[in-house]
C-alpha atoms as a PDB file:
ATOM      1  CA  UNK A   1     144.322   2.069  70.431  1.00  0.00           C
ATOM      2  CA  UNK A   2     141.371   1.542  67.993  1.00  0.00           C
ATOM      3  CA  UNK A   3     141.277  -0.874  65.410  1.00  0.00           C
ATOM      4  CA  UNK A   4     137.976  -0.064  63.850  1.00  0.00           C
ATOM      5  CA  UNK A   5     139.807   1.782  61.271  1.00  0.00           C
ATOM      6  CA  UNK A   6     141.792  -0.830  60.275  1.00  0.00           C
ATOM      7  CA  UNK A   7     139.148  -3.187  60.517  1.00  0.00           C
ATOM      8  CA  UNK A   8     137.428  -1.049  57.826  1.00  0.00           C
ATOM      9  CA  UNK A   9     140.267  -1.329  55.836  1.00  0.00           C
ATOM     10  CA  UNK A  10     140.845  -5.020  55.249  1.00  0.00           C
ATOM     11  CA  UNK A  11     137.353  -5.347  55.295  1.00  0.00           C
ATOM     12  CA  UNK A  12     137.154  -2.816  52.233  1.00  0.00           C
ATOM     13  CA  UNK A  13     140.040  -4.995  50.778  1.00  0.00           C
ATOM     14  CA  UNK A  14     137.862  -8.367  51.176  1.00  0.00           C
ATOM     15  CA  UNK A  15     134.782  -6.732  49.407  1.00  0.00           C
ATOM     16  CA  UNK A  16     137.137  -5.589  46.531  1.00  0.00           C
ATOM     17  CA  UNK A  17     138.998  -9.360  46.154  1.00  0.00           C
ATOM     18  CA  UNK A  18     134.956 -10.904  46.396  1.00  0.00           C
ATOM     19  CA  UNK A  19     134.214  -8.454  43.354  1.00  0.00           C
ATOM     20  CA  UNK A  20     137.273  -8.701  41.801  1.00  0.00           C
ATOM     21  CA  UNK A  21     136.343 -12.910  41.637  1.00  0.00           C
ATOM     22  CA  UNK A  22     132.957 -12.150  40.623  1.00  0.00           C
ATOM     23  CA  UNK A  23     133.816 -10.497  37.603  1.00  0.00           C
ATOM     24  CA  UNK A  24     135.658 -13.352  36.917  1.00  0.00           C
ATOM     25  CA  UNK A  25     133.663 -15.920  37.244  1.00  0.00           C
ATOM     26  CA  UNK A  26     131.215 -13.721  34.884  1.00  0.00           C
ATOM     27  CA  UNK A  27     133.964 -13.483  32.238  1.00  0.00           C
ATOM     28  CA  UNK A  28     134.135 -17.228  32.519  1.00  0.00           C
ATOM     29  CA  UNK A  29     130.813 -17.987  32.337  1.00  0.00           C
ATOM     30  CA  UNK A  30     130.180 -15.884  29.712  1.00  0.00           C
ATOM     31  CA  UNK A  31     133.551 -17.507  27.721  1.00  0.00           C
ATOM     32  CA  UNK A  32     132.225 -20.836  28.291  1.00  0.00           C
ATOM     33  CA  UNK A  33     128.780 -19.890  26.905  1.00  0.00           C
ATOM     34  CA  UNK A  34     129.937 -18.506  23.861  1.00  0.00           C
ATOM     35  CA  UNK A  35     132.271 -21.758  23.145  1.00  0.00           C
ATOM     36  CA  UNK A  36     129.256 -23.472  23.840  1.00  0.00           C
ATOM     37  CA  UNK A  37     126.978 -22.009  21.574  1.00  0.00           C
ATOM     38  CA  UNK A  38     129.962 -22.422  19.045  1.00  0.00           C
ATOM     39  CA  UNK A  39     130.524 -25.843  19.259  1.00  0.00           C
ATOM     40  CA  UNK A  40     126.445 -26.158  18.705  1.00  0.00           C
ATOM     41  CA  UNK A  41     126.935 -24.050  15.419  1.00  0.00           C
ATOM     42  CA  UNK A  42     130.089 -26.390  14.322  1.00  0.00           C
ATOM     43  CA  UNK A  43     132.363 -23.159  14.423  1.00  0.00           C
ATOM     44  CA  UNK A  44     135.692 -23.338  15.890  1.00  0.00           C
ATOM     45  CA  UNK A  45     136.664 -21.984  19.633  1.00  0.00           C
ATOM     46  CA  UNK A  46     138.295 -19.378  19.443  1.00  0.00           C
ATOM     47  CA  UNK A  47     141.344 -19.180  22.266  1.00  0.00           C
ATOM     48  CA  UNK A  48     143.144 -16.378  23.771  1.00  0.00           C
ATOM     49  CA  UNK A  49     146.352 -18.424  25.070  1.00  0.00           C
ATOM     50  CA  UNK A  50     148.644 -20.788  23.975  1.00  0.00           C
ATOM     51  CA  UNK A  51     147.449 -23.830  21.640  1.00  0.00           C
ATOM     52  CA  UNK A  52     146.342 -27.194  23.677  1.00  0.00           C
ATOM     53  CA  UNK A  53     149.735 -29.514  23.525  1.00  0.00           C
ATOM     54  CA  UNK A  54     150.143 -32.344  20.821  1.00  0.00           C
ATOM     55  CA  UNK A  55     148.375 -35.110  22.627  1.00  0.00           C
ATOM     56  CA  UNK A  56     149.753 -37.732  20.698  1.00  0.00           C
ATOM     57  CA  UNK A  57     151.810 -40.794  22.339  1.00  0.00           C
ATOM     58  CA  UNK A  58     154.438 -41.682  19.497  1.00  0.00           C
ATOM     59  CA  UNK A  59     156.484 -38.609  19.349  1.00  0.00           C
ATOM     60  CA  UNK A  60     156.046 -37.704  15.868  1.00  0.00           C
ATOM     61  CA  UNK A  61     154.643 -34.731  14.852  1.00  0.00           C
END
């Protein structure tokens, strides 16, 4: 038997995950930039998930 093809295969599927991570790590890059540049300007981040938690010791909110 010849595992070349198969070789070619999970091969394929590494170069697609090491893509898949680079665009990532664009989108993050680019995310932190913009927060960045934000932050210099005094403007507010803006956030795409859930609000940071109440950081606050005593309980009361």
């Amino acid at each position: 038997m010849d595992d070349k093809p198969h070789k070619k295969a999970s091969e394929r599927a590494a170069d697609e995950r090491k893509a898949r991570a680079a665009q990532k790590l664009r989108e993050n890059l680019m995310r932190r930039k913009q927060q960045s540049r934000a932050r210099r300007k005094g403007a507010a981040d803006e956030t795409d998930g859930l609000p940071a938690a109440d950081s606050r010791e005593d309980g009361d909110h």
